[in-house]
PDB file of N, CA and C in Angstrom:
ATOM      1  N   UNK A   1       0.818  -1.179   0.000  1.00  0.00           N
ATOM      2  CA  UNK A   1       0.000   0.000   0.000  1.00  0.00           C
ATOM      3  C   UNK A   1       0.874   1.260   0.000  1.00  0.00           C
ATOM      4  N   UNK A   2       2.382   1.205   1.015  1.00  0.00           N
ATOM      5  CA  UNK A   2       2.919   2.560   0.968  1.00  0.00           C
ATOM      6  C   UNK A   2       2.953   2.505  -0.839  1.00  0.00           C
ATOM      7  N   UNK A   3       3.855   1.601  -1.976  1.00  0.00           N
ATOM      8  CA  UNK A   3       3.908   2.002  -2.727  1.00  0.00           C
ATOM      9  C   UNK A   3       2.857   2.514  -3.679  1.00  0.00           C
ATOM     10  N   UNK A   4       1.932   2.273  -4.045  1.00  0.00           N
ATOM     11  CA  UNK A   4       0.877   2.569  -3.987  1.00  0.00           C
ATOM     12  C   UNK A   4       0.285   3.997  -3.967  1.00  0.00           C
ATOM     13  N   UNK A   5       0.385   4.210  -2.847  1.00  0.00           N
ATOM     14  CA  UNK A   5       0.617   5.486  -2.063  1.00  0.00           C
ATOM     15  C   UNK A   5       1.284   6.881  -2.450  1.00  0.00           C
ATOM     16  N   UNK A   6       2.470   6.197  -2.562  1.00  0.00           N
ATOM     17  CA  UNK A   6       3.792   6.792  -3.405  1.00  0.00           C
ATOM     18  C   UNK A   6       3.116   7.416  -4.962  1.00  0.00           C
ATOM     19  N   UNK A   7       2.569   6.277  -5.585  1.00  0.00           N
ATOM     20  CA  UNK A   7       2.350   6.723  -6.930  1.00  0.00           C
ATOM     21  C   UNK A   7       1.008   7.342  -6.989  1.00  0.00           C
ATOM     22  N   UNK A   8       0.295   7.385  -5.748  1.00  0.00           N
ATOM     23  CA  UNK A   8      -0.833   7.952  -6.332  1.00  0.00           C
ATOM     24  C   UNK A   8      -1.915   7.192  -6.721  1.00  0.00           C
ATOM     25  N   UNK A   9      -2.062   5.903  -6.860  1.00  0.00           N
ATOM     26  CA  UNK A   9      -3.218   4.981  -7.388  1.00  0.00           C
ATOM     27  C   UNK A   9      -2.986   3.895  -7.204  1.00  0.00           C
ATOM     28  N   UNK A  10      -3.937   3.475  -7.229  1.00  0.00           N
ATOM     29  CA  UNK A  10      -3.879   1.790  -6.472  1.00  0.00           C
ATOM     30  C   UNK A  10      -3.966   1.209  -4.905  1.00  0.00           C
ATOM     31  N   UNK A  11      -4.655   2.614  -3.922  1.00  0.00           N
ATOM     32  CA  UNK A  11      -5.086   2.118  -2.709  1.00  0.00           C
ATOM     33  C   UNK A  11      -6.567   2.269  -2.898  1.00  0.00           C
ATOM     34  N   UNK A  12      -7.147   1.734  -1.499  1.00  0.00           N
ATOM     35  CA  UNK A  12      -8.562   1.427  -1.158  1.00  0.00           C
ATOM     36  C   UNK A  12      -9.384   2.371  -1.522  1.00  0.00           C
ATOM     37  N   UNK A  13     -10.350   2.804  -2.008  1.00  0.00           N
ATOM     38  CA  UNK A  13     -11.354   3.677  -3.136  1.00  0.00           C
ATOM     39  C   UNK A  13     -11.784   4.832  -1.747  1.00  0.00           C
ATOM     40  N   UNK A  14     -11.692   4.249  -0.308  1.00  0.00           N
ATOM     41  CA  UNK A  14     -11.751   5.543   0.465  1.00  0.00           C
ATOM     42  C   UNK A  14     -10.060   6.061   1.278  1.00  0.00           C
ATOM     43  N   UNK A  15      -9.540   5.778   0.745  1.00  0.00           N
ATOM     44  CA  UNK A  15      -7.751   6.596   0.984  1.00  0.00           C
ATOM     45  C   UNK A  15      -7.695   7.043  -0.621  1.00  0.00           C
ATOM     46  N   UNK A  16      -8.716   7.008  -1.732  1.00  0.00           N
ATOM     47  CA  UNK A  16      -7.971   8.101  -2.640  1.00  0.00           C
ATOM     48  C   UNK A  16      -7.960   9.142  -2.420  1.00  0.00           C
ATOM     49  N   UNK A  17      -9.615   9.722  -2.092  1.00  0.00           N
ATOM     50  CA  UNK A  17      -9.582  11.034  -1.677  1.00  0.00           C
ATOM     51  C   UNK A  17      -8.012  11.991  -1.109  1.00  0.00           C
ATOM     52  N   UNK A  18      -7.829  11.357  -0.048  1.00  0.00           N
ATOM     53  CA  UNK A  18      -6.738  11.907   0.822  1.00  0.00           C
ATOM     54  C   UNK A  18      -5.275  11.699   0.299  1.00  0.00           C
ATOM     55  N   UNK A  19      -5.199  10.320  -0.561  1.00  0.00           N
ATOM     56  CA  UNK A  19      -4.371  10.460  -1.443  1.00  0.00           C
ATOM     57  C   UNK A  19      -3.712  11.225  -2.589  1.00  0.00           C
ATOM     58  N   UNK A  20      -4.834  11.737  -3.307  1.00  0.00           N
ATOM     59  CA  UNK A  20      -5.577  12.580  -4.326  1.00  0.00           C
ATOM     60  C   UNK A  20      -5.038  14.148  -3.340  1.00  0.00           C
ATOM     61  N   UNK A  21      -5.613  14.416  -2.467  1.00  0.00           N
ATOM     62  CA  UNK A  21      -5.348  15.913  -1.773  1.00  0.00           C
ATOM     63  C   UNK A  21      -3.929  16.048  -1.449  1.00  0.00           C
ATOM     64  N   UNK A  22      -2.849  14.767  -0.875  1.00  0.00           N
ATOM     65  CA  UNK A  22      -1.658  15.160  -0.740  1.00  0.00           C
ATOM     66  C   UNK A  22      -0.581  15.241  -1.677  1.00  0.00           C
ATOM     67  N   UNK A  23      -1.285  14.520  -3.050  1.00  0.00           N
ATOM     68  CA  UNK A  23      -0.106  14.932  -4.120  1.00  0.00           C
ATOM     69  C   UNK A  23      -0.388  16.102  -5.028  1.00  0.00           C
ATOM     70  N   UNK A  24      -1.931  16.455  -4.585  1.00  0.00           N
ATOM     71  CA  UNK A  24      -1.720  17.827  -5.131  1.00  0.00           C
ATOM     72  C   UNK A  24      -1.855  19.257  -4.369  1.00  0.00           C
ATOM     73  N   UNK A  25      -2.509  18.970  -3.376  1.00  0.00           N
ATOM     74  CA  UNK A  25      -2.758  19.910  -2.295  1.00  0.00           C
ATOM     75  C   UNK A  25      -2.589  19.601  -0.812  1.00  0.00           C
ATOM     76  N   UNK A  26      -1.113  19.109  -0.702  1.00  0.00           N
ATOM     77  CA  UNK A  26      -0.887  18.724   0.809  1.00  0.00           C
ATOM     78  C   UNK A  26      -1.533  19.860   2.101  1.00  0.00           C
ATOM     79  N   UNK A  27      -1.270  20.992   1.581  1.00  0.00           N
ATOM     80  CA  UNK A  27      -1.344  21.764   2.384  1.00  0.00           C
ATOM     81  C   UNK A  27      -3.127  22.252   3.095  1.00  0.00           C
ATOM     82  N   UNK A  28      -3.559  22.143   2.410  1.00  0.00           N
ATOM     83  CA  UNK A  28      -5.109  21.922   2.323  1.00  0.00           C
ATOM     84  C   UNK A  28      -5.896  20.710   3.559  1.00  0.00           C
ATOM     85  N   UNK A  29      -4.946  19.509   3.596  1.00  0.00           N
ATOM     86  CA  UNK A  29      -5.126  18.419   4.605  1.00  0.00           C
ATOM     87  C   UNK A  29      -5.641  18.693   5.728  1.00  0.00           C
ATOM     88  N   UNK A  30      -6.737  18.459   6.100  1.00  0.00           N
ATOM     89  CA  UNK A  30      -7.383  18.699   7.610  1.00  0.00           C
ATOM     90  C   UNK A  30      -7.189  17.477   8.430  1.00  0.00           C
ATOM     91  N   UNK A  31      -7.563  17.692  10.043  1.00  0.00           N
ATOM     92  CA  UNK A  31      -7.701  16.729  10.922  1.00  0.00           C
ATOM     93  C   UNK A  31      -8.263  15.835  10.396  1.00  0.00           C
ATOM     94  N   UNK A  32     -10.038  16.391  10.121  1.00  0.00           N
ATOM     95  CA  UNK A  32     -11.021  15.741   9.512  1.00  0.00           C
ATOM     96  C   UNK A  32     -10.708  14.651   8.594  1.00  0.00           C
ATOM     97  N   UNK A  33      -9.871  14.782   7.480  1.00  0.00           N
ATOM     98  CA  UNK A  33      -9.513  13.945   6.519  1.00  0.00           C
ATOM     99  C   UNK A  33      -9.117  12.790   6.927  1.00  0.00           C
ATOM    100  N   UNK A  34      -8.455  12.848   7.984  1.00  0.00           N
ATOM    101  CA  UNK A  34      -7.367  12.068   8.632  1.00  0.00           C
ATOM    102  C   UNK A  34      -8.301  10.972   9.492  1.00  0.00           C
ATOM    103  N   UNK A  35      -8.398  11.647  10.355  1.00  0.00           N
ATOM    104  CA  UNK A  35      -9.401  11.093  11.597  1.00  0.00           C
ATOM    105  C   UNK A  35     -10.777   9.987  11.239  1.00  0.00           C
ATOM    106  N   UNK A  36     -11.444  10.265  10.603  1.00  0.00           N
ATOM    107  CA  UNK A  36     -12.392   9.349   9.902  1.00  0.00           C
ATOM    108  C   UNK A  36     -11.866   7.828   9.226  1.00  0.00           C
ATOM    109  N   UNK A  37     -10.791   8.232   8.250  1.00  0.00           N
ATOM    110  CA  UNK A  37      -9.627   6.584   8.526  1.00  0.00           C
ATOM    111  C   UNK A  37      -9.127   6.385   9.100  1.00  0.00           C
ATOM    112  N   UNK A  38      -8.861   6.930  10.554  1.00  0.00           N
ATOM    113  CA  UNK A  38      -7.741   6.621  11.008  1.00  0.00           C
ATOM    114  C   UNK A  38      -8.689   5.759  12.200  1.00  0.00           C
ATOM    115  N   UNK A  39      -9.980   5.749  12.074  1.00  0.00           N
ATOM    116  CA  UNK A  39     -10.271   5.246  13.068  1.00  0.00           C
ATOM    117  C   UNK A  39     -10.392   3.771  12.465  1.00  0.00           C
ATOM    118  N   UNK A  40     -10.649   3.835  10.533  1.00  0.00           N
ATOM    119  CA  UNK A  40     -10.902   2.235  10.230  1.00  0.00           C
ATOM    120  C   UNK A  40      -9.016   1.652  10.097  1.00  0.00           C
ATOM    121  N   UNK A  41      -8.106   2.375   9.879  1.00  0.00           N
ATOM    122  CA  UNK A  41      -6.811   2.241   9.798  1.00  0.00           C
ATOM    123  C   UNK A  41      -5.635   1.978  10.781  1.00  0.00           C
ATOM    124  N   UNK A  42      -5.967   2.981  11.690  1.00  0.00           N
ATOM    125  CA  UNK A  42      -5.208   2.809  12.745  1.00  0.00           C
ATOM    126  C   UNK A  42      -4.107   3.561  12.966  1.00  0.00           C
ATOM    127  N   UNK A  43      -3.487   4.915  13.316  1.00  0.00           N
ATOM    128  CA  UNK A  43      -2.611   5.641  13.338  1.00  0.00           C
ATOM    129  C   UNK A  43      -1.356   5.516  12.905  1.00  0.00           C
ATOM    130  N   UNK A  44      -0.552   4.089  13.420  1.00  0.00           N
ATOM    131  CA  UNK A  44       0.646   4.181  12.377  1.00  0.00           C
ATOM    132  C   UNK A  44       0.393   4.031  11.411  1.00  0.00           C
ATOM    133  N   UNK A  45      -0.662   3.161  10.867  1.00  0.00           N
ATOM    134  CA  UNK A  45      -0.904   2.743   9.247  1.00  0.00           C
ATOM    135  C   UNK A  45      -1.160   3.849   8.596  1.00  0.00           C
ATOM    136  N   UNK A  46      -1.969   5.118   9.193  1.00  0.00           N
ATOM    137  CA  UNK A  46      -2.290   6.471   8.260  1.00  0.00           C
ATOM    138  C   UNK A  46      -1.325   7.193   8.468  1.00  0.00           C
ATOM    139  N   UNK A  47      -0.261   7.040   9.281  1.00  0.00           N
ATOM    140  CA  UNK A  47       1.249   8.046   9.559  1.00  0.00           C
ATOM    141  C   UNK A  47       1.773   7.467   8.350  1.00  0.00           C
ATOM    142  N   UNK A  48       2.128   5.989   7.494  1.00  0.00           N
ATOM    143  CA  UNK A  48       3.065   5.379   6.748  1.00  0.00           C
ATOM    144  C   UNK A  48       2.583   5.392   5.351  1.00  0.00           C
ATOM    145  N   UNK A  49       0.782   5.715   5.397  1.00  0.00           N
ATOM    146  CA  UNK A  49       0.075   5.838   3.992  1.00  0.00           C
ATOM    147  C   UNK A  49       0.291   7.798   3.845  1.00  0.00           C
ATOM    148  N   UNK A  50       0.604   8.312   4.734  1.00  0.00           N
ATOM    149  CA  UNK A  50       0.709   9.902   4.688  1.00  0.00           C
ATOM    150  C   UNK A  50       1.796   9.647   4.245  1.00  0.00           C
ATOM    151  N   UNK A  51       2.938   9.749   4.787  1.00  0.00           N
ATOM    152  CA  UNK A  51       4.021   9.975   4.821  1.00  0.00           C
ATOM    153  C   UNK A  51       4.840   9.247   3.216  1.00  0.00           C
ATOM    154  N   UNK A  52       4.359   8.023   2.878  1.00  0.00           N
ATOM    155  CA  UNK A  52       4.598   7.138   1.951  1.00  0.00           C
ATOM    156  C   UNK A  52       4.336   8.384   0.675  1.00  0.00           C
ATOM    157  N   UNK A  53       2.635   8.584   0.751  1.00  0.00           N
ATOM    158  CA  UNK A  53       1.956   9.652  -0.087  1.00  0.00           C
ATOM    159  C   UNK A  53       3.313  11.105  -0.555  1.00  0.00           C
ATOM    160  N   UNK A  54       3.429  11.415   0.939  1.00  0.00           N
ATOM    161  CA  UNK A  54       4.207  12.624   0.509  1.00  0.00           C
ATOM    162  C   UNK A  54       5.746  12.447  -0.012  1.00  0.00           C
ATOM    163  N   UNK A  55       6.108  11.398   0.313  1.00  0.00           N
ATOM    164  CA  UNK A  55       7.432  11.033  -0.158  1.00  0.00           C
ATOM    165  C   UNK A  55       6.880  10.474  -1.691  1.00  0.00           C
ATOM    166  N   UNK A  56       6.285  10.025  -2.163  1.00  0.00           N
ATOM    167  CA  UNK A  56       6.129   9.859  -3.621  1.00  0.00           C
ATOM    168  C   UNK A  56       6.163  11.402  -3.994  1.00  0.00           C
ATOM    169  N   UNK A  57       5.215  12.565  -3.708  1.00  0.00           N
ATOM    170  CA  UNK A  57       4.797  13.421  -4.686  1.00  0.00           C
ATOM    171  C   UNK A  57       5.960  14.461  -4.350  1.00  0.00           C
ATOM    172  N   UNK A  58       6.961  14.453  -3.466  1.00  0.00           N
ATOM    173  CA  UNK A  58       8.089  14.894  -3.492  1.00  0.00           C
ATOM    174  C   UNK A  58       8.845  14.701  -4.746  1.00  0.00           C
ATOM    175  N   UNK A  59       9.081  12.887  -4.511  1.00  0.00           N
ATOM    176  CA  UNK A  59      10.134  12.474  -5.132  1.00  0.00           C
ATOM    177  C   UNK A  59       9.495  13.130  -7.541  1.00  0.00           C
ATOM    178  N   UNK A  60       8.399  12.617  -7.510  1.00  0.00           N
ATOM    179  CA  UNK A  60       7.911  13.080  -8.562  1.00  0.00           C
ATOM    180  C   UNK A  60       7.928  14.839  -9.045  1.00  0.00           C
ATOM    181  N   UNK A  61       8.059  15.630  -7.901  1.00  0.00           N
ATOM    182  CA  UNK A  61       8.167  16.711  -8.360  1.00  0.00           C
ATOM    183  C   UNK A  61       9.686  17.484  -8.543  1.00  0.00           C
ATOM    184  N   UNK A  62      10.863  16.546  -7.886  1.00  0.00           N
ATOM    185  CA  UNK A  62      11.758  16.876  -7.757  1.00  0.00           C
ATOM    186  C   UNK A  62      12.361  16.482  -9.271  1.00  0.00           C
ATOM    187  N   UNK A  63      12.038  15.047  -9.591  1.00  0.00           N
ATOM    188  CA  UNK A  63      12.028  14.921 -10.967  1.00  0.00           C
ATOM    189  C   UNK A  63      11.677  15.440 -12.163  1.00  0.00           C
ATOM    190  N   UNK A  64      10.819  16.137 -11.928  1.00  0.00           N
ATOM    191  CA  UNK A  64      10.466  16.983 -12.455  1.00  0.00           C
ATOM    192  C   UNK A  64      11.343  17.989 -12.700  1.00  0.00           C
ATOM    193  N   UNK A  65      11.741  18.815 -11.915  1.00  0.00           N
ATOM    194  CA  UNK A  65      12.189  19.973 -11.591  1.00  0.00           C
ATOM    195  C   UNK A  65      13.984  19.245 -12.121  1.00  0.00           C
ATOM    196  N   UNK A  66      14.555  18.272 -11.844  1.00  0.00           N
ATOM    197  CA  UNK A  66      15.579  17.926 -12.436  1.00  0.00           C
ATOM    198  C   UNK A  66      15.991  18.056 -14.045  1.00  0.00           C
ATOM    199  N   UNK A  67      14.605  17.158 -14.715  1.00  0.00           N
ATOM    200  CA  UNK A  67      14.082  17.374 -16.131  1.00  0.00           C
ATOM    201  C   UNK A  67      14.578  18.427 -16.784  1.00  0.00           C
ATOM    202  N   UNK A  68      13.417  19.518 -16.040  1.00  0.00           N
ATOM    203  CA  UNK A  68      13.965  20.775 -16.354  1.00  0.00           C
ATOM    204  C   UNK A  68      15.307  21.573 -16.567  1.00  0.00           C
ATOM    205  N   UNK A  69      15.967  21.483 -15.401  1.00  0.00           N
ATOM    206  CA  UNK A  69      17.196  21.647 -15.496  1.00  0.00           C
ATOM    207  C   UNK A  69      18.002  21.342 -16.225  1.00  0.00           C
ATOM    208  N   UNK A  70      17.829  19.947 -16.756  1.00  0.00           N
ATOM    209  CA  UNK A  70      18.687  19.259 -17.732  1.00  0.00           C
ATOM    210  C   UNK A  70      18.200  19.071 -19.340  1.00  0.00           C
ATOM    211  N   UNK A  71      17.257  19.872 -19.428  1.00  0.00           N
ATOM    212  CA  UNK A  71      17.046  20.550 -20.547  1.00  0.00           C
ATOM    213  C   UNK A  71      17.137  22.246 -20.655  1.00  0.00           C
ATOM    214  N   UNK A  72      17.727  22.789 -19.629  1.00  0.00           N
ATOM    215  CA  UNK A  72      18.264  24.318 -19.775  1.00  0.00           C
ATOM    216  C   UNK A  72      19.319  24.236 -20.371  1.00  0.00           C
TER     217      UNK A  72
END
């Protein structure tokens, strides 16, 4: 699931939502979001599906931004 996670698609049809909000709008993330799975999930599991999440859309934007560079 972290990988998954990482890319953005391919977890459970209610962690896309929140999936969906942290690779494009981390910052936006409420308690609310959180709290409602975390009660069917369980806190480390939504700390390692967060965290997994944001380390993918890092790693994808940094690539990005490398791309770029190496076509300047």
């Amino acid at each position: 699931m972290r990988a998954a996670a990482a890319q953005g698609a391919g977890v459970p049809a209610d962690l896309q939502p929140l999936v969906n909000k942290i690779h494009r709008n981390a910052y936006k993330v409420t308690d609310e979001d959180v709290a409602g799975l975390a009660a069917k999930y369980g806190e480390d599991e939504m700390f390692e599906i967060i965290v997994s999440t944001a380390l993918g859309a890092a790693e994808k934007r940094l690539r990005i931004g490398l791309s770029i560079l190496d076509h300047a």
